[in-house]
N, C-alpha and C. Protein backbone atom coordinates (compact mmCIF):
# COMPACT_ATOMS: atom_id res chain seq x y z
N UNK A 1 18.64 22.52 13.81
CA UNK A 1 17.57 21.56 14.12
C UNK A 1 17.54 20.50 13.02
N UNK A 2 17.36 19.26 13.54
CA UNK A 2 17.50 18.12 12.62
C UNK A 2 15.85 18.25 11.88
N UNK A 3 16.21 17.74 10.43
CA UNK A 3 15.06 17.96 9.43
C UNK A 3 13.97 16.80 10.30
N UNK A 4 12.13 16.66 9.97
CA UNK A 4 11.49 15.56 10.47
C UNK A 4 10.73 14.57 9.50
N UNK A 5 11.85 14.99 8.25
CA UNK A 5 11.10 13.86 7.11
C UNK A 5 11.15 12.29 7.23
N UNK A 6 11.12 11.93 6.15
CA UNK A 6 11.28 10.24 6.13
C UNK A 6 12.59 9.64 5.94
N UNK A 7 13.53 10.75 5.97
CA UNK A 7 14.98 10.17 6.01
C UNK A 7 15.83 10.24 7.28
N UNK A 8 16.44 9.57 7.16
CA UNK A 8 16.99 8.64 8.74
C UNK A 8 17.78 9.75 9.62
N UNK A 9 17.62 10.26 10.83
CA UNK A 9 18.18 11.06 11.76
C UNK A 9 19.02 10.31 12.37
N UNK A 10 20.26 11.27 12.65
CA UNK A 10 21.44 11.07 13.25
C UNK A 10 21.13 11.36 14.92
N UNK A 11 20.34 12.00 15.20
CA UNK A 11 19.72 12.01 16.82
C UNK A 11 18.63 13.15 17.02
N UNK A 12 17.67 12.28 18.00
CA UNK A 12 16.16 13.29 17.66
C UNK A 12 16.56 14.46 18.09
N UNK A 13 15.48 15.71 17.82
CA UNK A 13 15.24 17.06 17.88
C UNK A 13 15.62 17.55 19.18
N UNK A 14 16.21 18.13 19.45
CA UNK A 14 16.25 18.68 21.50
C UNK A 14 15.09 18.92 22.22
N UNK A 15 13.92 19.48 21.01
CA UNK A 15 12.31 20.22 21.30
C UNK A 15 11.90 18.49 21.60
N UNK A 16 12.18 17.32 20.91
CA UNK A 16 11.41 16.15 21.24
C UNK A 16 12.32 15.59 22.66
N UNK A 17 13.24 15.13 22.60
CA UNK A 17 13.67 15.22 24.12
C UNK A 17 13.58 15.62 25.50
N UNK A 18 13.40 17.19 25.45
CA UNK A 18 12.70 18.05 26.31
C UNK A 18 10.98 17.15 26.61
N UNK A 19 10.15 17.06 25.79
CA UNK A 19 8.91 16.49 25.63
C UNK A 19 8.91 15.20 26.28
N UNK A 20 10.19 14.47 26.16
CA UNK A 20 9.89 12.74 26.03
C UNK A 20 10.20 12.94 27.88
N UNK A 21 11.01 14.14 28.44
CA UNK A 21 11.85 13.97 29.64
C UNK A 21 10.21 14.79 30.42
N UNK A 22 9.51 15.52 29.96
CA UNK A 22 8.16 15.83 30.84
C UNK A 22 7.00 15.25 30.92
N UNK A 23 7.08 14.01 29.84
CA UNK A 23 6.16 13.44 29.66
C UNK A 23 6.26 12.50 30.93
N UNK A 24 7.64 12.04 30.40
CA UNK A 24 8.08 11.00 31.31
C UNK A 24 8.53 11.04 32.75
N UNK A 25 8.77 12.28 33.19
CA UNK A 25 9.35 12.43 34.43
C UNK A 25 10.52 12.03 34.49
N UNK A 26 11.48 12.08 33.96
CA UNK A 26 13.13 12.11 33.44
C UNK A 26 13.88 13.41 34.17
N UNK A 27 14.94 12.90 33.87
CA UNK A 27 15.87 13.92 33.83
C UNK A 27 16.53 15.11 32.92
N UNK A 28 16.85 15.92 32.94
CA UNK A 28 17.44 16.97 31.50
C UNK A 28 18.83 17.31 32.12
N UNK A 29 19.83 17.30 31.14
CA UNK A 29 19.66 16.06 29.82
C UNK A 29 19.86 14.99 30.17
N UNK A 30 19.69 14.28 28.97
CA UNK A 30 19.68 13.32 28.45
C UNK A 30 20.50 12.94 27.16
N UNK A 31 21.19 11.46 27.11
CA UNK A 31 21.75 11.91 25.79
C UNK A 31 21.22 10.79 24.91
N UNK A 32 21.38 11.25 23.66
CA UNK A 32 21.08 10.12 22.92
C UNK A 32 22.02 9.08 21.71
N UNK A 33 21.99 8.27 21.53
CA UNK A 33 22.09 7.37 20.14
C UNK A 33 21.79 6.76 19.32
N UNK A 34 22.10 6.85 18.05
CA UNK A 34 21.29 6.02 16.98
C UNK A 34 21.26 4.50 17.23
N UNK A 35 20.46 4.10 16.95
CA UNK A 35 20.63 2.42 17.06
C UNK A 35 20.44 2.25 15.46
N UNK A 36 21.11 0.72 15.36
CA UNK A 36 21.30 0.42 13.78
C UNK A 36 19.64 -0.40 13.57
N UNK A 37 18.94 -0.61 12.49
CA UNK A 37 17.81 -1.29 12.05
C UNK A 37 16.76 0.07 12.59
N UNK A 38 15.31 -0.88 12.27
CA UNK A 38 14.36 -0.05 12.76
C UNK A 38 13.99 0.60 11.21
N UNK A 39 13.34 -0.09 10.34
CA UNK A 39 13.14 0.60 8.98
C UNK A 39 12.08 0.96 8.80
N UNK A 40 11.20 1.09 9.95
CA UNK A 40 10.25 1.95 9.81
C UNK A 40 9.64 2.89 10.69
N UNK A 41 11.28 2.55 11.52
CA UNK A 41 11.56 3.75 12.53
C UNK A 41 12.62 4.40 12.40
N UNK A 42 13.00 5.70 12.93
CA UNK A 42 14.06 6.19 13.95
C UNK A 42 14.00 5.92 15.24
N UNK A 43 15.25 4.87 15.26
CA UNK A 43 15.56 4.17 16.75
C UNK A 43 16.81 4.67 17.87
N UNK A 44 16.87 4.96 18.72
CA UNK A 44 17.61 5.95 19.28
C UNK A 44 17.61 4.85 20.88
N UNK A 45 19.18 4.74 21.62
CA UNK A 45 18.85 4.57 22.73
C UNK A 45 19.31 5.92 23.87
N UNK A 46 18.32 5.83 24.81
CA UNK A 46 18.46 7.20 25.65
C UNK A 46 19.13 7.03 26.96
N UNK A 47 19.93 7.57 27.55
CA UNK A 47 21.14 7.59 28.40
C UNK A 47 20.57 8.53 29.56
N UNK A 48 19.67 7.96 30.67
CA UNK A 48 19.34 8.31 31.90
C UNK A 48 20.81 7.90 32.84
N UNK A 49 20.08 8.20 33.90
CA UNK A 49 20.73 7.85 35.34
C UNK A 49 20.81 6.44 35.77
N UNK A 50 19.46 6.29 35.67
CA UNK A 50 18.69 4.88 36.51
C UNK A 50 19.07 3.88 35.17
N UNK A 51 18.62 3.94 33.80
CA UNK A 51 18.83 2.95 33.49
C UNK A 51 18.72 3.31 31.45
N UNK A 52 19.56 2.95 30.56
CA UNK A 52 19.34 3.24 29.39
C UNK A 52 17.89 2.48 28.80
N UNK A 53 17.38 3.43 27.81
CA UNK A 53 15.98 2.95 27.53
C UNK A 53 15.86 3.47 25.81
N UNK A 54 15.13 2.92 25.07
CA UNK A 54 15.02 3.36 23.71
C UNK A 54 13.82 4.12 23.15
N UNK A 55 13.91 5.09 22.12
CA UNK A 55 13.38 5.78 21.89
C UNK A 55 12.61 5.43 20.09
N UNK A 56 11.57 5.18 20.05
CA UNK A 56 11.29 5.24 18.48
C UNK A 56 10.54 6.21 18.18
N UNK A 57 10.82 6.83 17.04
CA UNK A 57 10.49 7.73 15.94
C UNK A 57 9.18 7.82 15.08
N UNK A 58 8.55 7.21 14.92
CA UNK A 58 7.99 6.13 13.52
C UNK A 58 7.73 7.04 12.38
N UNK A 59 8.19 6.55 11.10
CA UNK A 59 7.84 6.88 9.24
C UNK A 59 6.44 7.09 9.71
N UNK A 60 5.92 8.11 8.81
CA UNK A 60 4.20 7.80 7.96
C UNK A 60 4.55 6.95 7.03
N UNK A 61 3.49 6.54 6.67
CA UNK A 61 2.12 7.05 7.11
C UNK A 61 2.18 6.70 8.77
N UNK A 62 0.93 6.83 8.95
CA UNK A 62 0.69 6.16 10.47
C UNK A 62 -0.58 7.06 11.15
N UNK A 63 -1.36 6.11 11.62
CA UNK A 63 -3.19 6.16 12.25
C UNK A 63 -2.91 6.11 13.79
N UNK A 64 -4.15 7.14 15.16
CA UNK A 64 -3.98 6.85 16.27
C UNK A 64 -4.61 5.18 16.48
N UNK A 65 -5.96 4.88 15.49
CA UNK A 65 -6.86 3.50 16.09
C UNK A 65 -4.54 2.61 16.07
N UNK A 66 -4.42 2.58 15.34
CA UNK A 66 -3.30 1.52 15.08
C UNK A 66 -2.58 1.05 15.65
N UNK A 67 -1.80 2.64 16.06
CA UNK A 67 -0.39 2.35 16.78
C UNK A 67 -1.70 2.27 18.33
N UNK A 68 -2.62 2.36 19.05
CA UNK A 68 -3.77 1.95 20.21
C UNK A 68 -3.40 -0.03 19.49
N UNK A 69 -3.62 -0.12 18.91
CA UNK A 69 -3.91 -1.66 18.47
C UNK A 69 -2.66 -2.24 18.66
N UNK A 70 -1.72 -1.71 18.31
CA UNK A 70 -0.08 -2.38 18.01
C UNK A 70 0.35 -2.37 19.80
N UNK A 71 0.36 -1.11 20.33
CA UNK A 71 0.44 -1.12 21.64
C UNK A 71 -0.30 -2.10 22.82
N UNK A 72 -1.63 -2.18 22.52
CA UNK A 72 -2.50 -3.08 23.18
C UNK A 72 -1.75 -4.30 22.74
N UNK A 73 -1.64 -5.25 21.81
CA UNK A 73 -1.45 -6.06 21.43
C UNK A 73 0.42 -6.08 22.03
N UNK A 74 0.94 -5.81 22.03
CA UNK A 74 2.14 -5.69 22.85
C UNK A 74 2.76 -6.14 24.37
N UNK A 75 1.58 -4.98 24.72
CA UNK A 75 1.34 -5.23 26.12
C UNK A 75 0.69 -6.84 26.83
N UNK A 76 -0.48 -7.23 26.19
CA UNK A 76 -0.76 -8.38 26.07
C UNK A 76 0.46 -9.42 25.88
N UNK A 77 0.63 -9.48 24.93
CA UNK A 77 1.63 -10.18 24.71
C UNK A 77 3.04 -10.81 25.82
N UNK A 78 3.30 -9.24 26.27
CA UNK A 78 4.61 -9.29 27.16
C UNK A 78 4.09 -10.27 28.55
N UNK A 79 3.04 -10.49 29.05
CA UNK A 79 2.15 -11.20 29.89
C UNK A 79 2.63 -12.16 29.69
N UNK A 80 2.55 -13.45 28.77
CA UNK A 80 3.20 -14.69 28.20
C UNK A 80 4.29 -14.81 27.88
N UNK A 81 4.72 -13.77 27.51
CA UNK A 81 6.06 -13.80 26.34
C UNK A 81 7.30 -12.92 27.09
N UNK A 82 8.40 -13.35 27.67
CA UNK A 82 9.33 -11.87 28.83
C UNK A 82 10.15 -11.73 27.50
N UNK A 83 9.76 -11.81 26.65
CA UNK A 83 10.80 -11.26 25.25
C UNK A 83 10.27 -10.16 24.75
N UNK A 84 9.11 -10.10 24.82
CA UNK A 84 8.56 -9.13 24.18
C UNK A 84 8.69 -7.87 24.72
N UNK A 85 9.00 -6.66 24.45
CA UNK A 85 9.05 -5.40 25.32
C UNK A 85 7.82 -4.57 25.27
N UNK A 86 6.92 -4.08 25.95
CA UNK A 86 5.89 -3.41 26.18
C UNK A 86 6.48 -1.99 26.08
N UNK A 87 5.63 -1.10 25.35
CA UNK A 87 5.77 -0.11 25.40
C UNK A 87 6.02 0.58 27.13
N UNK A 88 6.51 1.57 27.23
CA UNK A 88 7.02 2.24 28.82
C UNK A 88 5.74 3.67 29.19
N UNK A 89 4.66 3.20 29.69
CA UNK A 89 3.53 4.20 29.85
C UNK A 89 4.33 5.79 30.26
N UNK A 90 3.83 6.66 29.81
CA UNK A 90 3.91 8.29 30.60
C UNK A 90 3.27 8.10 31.70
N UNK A 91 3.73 9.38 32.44
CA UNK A 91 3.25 10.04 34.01
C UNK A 91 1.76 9.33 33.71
N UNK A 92 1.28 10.32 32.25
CA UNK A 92 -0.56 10.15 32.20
C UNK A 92 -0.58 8.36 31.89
N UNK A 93 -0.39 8.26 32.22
CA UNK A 93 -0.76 6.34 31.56
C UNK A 93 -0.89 5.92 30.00
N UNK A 94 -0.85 7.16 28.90
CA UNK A 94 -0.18 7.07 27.62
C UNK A 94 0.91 6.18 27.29
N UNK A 95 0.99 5.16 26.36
CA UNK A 95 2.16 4.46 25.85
C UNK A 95 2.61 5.58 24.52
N UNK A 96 2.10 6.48 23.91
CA UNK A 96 2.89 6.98 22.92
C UNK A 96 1.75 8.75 22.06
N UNK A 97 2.73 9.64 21.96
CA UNK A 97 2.35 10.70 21.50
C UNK A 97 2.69 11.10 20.11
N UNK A 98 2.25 12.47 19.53
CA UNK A 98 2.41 12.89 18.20
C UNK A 98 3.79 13.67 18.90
N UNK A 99 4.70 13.67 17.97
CA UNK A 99 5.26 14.89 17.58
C UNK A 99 5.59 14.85 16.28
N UNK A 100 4.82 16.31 16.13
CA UNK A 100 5.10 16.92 14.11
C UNK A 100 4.68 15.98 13.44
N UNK A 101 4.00 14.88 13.68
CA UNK A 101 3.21 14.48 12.67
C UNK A 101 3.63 12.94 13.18
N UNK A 102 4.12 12.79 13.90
CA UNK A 102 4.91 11.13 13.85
C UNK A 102 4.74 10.55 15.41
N UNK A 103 4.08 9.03 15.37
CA UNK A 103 4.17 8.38 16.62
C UNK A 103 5.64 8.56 17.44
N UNK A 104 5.88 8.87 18.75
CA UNK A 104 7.02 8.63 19.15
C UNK A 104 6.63 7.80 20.51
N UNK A 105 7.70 6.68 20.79
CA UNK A 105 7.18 5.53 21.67
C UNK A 105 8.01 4.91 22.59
N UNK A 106 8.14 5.03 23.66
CA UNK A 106 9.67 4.37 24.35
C UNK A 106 9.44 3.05 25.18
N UNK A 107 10.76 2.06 24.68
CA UNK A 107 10.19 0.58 25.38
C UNK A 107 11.84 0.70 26.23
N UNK A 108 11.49 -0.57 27.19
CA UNK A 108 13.07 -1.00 27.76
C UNK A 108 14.10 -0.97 26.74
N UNK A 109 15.15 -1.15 27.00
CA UNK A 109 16.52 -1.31 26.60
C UNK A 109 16.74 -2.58 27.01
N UNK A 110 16.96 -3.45 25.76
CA UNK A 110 17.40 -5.23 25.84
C UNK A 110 18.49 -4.98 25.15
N UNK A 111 20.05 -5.71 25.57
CA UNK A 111 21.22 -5.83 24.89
C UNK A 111 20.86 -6.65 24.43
N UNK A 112 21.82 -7.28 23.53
CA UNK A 112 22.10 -7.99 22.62
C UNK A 112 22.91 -7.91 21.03
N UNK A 113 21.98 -9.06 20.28
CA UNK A 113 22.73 -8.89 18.74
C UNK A 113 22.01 -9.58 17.91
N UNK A 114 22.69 -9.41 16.52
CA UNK A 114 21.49 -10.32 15.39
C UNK A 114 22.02 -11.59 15.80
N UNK A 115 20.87 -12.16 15.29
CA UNK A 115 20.57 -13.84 15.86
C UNK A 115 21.91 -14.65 14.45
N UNK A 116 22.47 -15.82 15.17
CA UNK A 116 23.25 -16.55 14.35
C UNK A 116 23.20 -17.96 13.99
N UNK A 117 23.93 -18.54 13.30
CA UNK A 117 23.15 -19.70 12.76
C UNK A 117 23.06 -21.06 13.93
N UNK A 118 23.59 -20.52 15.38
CA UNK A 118 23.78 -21.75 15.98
C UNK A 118 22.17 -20.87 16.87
N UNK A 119 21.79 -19.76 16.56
CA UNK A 119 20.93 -19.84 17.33
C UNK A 119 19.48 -20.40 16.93
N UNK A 120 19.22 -20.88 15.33
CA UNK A 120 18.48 -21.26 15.22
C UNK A 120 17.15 -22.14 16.08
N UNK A 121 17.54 -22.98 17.17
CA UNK A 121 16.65 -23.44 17.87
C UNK A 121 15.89 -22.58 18.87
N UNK A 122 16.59 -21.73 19.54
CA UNK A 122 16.20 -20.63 20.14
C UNK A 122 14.83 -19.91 19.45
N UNK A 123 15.62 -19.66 17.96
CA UNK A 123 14.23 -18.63 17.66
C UNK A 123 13.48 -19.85 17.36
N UNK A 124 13.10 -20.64 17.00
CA UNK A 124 12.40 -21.61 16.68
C UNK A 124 11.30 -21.29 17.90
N UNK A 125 12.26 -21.72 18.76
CA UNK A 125 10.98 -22.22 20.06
C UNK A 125 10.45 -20.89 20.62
N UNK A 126 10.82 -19.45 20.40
CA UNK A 126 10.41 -18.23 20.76
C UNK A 126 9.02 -18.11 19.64
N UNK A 127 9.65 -18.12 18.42
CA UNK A 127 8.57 -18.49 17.06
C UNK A 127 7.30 -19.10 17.72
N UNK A 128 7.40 -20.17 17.62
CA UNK A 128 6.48 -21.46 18.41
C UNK A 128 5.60 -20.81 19.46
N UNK A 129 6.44 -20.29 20.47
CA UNK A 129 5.54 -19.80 21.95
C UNK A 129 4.69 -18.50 21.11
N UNK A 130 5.19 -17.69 20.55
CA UNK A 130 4.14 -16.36 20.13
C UNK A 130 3.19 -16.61 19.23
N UNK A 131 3.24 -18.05 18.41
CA UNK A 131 2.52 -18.55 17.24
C UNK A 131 1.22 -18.87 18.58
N UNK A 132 1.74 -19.78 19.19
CA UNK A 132 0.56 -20.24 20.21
C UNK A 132 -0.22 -19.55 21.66
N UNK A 133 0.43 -17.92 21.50
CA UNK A 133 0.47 -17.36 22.41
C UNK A 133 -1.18 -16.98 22.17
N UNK A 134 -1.80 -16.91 23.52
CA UNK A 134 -3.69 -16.52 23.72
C UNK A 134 -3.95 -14.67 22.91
N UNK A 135 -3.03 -14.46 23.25
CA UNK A 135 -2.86 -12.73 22.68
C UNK A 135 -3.50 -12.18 21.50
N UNK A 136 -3.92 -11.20 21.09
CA UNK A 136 -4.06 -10.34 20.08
C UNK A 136 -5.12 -10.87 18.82
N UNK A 137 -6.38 -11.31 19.43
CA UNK A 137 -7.16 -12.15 18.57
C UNK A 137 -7.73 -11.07 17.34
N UNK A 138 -8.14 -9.47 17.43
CA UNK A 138 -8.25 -8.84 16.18
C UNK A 138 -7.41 -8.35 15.59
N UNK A 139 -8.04 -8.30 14.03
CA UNK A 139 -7.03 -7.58 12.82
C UNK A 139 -6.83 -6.31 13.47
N UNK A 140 -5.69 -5.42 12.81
CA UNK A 140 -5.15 -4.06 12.95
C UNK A 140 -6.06 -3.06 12.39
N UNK A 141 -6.46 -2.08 12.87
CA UNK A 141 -7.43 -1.15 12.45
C UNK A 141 -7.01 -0.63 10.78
N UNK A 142 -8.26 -0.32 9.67
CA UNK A 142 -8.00 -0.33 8.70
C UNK A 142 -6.96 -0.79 7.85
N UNK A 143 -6.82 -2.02 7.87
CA UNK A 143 -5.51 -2.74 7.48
C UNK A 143 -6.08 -4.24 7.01
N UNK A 144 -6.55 -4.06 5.43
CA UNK A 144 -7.20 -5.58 5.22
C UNK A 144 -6.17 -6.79 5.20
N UNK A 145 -6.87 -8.03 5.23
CA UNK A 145 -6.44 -8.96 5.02
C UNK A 145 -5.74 -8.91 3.87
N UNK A 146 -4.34 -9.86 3.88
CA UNK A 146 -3.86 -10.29 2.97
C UNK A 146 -4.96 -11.30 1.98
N UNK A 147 -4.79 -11.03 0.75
CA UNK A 147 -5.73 -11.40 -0.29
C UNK A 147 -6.85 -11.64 -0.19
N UNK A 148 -7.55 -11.04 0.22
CA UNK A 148 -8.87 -11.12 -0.23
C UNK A 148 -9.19 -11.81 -2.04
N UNK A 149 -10.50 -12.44 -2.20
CA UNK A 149 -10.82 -12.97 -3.25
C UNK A 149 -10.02 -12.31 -4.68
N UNK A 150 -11.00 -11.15 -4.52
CA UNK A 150 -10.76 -10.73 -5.70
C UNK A 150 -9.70 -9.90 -5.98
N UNK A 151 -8.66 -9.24 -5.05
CA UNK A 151 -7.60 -8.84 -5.25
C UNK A 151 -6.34 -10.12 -5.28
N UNK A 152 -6.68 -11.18 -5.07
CA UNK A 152 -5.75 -12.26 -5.29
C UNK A 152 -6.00 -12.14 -6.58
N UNK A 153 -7.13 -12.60 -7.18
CA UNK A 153 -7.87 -13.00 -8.68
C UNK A 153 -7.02 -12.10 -9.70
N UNK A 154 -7.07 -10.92 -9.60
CA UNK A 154 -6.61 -9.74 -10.15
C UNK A 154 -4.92 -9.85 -10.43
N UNK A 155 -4.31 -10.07 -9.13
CA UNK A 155 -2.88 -9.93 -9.08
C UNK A 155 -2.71 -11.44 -10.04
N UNK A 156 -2.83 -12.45 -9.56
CA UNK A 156 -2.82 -13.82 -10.52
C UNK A 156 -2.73 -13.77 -11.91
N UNK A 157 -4.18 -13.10 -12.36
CA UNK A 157 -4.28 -13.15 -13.27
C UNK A 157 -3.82 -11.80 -14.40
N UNK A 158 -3.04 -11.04 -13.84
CA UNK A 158 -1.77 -10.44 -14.55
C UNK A 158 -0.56 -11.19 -14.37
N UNK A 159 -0.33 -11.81 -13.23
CA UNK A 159 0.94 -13.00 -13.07
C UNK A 159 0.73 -13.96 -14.44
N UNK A 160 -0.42 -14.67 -14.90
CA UNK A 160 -0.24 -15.51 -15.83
C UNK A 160 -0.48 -14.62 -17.10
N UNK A 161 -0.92 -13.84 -17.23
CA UNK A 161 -0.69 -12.91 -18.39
C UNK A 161 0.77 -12.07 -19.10
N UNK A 162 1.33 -12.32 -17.84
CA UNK A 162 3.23 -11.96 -18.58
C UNK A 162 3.71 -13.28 -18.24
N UNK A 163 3.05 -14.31 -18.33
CA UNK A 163 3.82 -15.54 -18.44
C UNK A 163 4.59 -16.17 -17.11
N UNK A 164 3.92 -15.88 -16.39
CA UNK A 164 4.26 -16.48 -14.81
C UNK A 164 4.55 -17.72 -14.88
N UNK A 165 5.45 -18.71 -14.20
CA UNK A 165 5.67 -20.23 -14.46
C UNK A 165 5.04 -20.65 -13.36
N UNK A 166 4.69 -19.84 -12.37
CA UNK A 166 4.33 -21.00 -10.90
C UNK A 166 3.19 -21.56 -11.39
N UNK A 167 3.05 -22.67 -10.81
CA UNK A 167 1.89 -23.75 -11.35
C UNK A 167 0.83 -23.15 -10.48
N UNK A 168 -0.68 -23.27 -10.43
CA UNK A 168 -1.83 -22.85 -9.91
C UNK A 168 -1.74 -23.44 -8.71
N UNK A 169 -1.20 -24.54 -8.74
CA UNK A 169 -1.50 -25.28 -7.20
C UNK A 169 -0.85 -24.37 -6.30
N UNK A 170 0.23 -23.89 -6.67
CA UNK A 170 1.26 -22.72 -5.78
C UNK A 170 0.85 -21.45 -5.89
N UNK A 171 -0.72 -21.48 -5.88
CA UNK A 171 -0.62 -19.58 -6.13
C UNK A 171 -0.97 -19.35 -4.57
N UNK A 172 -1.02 -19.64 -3.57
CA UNK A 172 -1.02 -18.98 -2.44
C UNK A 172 0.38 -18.60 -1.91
N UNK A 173 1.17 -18.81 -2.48
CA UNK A 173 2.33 -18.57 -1.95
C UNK A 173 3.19 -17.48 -2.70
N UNK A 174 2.63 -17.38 -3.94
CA UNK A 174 3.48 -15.76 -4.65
C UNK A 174 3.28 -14.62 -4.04
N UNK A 175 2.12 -14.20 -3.51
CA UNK A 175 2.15 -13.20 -2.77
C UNK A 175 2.83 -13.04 -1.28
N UNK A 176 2.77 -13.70 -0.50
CA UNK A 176 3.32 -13.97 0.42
C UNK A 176 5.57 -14.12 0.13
N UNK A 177 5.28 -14.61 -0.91
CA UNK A 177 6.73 -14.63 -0.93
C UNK A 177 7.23 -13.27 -1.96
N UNK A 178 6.77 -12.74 -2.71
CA UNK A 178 7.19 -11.24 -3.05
C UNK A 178 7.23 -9.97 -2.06
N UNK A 179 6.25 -10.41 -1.05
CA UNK A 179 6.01 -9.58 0.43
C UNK A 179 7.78 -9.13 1.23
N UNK A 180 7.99 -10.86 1.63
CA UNK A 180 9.11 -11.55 1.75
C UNK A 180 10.53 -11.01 1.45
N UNK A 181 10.56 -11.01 0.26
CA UNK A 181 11.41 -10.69 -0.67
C UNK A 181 11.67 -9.20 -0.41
N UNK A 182 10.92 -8.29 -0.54
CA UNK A 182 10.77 -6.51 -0.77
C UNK A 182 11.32 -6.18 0.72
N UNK A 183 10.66 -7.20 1.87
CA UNK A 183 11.28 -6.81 3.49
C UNK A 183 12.93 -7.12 3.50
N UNK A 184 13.09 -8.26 2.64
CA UNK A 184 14.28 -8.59 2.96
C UNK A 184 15.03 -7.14 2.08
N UNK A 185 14.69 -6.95 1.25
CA UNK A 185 15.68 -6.33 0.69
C UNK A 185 15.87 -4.86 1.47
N UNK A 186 14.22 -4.12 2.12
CA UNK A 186 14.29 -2.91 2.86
C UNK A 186 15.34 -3.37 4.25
N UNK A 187 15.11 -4.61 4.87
CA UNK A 187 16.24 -4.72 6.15
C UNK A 187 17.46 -4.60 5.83
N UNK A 188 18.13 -5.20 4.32
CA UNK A 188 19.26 -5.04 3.90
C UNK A 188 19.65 -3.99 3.66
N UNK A 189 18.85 -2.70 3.58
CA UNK A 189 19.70 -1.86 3.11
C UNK A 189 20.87 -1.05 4.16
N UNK A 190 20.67 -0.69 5.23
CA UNK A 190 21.45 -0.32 6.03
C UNK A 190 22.90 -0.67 5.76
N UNK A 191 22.84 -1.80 5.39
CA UNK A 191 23.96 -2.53 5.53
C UNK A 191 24.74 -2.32 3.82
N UNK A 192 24.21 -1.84 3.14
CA UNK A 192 24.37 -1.68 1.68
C UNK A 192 25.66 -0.74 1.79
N UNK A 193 26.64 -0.43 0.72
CA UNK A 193 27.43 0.27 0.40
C UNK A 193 27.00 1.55 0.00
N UNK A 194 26.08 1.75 -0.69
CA UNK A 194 25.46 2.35 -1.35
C UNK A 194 24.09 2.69 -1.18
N UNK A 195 23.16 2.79 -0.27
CA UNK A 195 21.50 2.30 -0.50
C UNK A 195 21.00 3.25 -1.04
N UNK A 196 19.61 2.75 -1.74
CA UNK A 196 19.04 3.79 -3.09
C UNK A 196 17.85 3.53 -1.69
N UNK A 197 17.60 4.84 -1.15
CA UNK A 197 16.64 4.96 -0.13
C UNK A 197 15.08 5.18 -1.03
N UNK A 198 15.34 5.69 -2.27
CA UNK A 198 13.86 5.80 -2.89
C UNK A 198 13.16 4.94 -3.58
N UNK A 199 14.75 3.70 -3.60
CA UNK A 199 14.12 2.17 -4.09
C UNK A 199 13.47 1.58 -2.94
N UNK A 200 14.19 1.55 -1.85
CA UNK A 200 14.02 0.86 -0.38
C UNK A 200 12.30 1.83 -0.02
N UNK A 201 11.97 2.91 -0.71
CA UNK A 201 10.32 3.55 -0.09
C UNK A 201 9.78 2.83 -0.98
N UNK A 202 9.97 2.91 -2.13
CA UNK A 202 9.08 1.89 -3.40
C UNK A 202 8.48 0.31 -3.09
N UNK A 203 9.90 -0.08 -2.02
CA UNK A 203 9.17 -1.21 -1.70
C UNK A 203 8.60 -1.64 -1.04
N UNK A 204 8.60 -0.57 0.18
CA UNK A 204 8.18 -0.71 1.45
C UNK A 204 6.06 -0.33 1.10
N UNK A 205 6.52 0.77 -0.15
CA UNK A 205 5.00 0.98 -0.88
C UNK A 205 4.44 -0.21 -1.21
N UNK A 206 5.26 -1.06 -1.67
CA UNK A 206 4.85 -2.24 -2.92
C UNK A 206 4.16 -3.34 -1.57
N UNK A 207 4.97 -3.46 -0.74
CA UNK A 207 4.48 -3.83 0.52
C UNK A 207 3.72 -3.93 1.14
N UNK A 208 3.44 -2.84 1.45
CA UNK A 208 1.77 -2.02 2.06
C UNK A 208 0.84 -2.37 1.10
N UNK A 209 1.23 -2.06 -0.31
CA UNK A 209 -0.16 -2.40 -1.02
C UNK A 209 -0.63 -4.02 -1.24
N UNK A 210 0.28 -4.71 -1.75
CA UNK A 210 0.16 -5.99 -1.38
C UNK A 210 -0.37 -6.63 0.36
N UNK A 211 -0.09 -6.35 1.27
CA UNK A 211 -0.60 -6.67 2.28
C UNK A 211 -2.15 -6.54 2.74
N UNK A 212 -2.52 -5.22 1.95
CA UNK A 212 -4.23 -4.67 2.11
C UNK A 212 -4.50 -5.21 1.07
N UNK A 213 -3.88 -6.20 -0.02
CA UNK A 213 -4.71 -6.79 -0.90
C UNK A 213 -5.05 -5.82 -1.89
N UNK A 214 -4.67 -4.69 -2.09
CA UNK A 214 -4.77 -4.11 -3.16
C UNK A 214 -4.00 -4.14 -4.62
């Protein structure tokens, strides 16, 4: 039996499969594969009859109000947006259950590939439509705003205390761009020769805390 920690599975549990195929009204078996990305999932696509479909995993932490919020907000979304994939409801009208401690969630299967530099206009104007899209007007359950007053105040003012150079006029943008920075480096790692997976949790920590403004 494959371990159900926070390190990356080579293909889910047979006990979660069995589950995902009664939930869903599927077939047995089923087979599965890893998909590459997904860093704060285990991403898997699943090999029916009718049609291949994907499977996510999700890391903890993780809250029911949330992944209810992330899902709602999804679904919405896919209304305006045919890019977006909506979660795939169960028999019961559920978009997603526990197993062993972890959201598991299944959307369509979209081919494709990473985006390239001639596709730049494309995402532009996909960017654009979801920026202006009517969708998803509240925050995420227990999940503060990025900077609040006095946790900006705080972070700043240890920034100019080890001698920070950004000028004051630019302090809305250090946080936001160290955010930036820590994602880019967690998406990169897959792709690493080497990846230090307990640097890649450190930042994904450093992340989280910066985002709730702490």
């Amino acid at each position: 039996m494959v371990g159900m920690g926070c390190s990356a599975l080579d293909s889910p549990p047979e006990e979660l499969l069995r589950e995902v195929v009664e939930r869903y009204g599927m077939s047995y078996p089923i087979s599965a594969r890893r998909l590459a990305g997904g860093y704060a999932n285990d991403v898997f696509r699943l090999q029916q009859v009718d049609a291949p479909i994907v499977l996510h995993l999700k890391h903890p932490p993780a809250d029911a109000d949330s992944m209810d919020w992330e899902h709602r907000l999804l679904t919405e979304l896919s209304v305006h947006l045919p890019e977006v994939l909506p979660p795939v409801p169960a028999i019961d009208g559920s978009t997603w259950f526990w197993f062993r401690g972890r959201p598991v969630w299944l959307v369509p299967w979209a081919p494709g590939g990473p985006a390239r530099p001639a596709d730049r206009r494309a995402v532009a104007t996909v960017l654009g439509r979801l920026h202006s899209c009517p969708a998803g007007g509240a925050s995420r359950p227990h999940h503060a705003r990025l900077l609040d007053d006095q946790a900006m105040g705080e972070f700043l003012a240890a920034y100019r205390a080890a001698g920070g150079p950004v000028p004051p006029d630019e302090d809305d943008l250090i946080v936001p761009l160290i955010r930036a920075r820590l994602l880019l480096e967690v998406l990169r790692a897959p792709t690493d020769r080497d990846p230090r997976w307990d640097h890649q949790l450190a930042n994904l920590r450093a992340h989280a805390t910066l985002s709730a403004g702490g």
